[in-house]
N, C-alpha and C. Protein backbone atom coordinates (compact mmCIF):
# COMPACT_ATOMS: atom_id res chain seq x y z
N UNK A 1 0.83 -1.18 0.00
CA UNK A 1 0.00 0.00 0.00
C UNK A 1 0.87 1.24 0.00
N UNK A 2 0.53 1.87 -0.64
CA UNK A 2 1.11 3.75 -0.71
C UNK A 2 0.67 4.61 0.14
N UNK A 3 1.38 5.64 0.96
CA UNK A 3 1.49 6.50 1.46
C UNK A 3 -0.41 7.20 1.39
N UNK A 4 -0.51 7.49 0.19
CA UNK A 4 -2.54 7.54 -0.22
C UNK A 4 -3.22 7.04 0.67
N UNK A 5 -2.91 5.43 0.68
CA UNK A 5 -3.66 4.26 0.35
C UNK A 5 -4.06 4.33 1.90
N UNK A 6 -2.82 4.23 3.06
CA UNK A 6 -2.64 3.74 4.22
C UNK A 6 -3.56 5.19 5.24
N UNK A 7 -2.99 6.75 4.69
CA UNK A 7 -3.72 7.68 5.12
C UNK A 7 -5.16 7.72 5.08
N UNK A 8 -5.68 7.48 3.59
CA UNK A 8 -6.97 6.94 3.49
C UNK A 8 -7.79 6.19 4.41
N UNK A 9 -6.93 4.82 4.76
CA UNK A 9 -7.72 3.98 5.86
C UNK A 9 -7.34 4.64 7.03
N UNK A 10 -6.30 5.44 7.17
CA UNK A 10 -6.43 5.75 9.15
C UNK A 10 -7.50 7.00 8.98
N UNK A 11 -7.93 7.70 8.00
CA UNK A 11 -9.08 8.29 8.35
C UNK A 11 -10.22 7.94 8.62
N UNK A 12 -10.85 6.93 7.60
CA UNK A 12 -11.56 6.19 7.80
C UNK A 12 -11.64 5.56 9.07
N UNK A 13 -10.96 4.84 9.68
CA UNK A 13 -10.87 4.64 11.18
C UNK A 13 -10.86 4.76 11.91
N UNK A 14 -10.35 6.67 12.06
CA UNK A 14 -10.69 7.18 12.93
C UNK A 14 -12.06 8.24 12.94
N UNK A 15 -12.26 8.01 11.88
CA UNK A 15 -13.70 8.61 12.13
C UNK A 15 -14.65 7.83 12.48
N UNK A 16 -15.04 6.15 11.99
CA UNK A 16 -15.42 5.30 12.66
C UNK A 16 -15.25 5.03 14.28
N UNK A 17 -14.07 5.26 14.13
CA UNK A 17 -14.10 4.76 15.92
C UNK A 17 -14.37 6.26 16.69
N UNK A 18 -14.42 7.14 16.22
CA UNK A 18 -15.06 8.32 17.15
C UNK A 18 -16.15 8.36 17.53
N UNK A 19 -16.88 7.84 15.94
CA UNK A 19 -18.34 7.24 15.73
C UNK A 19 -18.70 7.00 17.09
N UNK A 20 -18.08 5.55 16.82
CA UNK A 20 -18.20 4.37 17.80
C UNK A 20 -18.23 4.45 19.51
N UNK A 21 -16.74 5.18 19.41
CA UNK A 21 -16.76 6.22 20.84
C UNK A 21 -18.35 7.05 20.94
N UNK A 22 -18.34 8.04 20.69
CA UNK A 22 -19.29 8.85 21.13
C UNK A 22 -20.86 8.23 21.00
N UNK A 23 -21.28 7.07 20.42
CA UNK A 23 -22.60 6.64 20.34
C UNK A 23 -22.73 5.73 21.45
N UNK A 24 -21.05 5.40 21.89
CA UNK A 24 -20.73 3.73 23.30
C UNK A 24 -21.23 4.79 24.66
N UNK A 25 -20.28 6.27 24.82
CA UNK A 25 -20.55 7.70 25.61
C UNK A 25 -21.46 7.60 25.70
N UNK A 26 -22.79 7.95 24.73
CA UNK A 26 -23.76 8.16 24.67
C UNK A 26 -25.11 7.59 25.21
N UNK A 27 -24.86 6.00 24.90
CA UNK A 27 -26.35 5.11 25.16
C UNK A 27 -25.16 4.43 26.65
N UNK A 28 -24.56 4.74 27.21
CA UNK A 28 -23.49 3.87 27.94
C UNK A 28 -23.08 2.96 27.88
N UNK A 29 -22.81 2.38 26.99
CA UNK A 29 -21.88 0.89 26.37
C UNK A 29 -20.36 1.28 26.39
N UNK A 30 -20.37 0.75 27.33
CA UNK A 30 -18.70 0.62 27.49
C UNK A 30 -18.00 -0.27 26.66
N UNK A 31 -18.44 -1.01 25.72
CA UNK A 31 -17.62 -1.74 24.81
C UNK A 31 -17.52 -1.06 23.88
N UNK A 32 -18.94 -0.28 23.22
CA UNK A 32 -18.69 0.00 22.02
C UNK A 32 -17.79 1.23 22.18
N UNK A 33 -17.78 1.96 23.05
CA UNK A 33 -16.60 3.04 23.61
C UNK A 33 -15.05 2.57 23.30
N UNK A 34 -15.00 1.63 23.84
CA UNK A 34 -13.90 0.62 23.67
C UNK A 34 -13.38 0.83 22.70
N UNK A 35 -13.93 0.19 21.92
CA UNK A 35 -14.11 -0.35 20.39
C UNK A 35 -13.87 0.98 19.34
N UNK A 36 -14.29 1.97 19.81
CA UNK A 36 -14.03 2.84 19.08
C UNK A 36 -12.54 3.68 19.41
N UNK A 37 -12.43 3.96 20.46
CA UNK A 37 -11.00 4.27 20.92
C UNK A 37 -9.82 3.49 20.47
N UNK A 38 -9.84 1.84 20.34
CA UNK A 38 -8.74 0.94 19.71
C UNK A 38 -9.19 1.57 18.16
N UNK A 39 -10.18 1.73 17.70
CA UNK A 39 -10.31 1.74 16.07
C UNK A 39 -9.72 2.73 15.36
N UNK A 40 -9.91 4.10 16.84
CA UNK A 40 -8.68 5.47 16.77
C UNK A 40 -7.65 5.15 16.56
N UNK A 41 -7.30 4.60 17.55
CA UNK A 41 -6.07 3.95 17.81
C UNK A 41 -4.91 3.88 16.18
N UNK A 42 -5.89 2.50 15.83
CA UNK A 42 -5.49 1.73 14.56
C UNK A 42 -5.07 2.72 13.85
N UNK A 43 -6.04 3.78 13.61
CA UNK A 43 -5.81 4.40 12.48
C UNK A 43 -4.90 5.27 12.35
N UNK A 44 -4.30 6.25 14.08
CA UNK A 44 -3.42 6.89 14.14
C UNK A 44 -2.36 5.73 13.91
N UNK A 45 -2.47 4.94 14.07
CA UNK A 45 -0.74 4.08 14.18
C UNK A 45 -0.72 3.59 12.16
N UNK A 46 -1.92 3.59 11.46
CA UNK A 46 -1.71 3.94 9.70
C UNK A 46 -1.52 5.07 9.50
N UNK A 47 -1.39 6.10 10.00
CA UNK A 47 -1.59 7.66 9.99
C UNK A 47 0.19 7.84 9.96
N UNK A 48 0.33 7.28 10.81
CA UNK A 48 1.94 7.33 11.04
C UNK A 48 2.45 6.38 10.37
N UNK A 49 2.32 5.50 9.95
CA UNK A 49 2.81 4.15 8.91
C UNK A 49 2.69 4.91 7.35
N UNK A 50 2.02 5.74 6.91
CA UNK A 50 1.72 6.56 5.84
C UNK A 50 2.71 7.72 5.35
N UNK A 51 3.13 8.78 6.94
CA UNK A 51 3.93 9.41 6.50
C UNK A 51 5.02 8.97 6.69
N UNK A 52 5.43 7.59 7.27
CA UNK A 52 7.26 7.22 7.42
C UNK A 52 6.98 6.85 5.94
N UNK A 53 5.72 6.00 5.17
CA UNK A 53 6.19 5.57 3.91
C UNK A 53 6.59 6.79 3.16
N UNK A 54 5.54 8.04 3.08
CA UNK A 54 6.00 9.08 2.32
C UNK A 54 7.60 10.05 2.59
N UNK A 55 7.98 9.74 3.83
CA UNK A 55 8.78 9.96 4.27
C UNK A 55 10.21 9.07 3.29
N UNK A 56 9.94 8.13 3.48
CA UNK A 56 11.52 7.08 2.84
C UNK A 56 10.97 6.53 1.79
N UNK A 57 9.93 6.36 1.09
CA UNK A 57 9.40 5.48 -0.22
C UNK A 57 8.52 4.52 0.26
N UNK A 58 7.67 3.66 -0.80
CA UNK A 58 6.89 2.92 -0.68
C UNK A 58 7.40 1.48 -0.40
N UNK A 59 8.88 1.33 -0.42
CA UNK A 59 9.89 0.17 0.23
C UNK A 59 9.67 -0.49 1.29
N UNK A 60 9.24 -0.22 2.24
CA UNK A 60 8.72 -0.31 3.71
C UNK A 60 7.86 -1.29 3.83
């Protein structure tokens, strides 16, 4: 995957899991809270996997 490709999905993910967060907040489900905070998570840690690729090449 390319530098695009990987930013693409950590947005996606983290907008899902904010989703997820704030609807778990909301009705009080502590899982789906959960669930959305790791899904943040994920996506900051492609967020950063995206710019080391754009950073050194798509080699990685």
């Amino acid at each position: 995957m390319g530098e695009f490709t990987d930013k693409a999905k950590a947005a996606g993910n983290k907008l899902v899991g904010s989703a997820k967060e704030a609807i778990g907040n909301a009705t009080d489900n502590e899982q789906l809270a959960d669930e959305g905070e790791a899904q943040q998570t994920k996506g900051t840690g492609q967020d950063v996997k995206g710019s080391v690729k754009g950073a050194l090449g798509d080699d990685i």
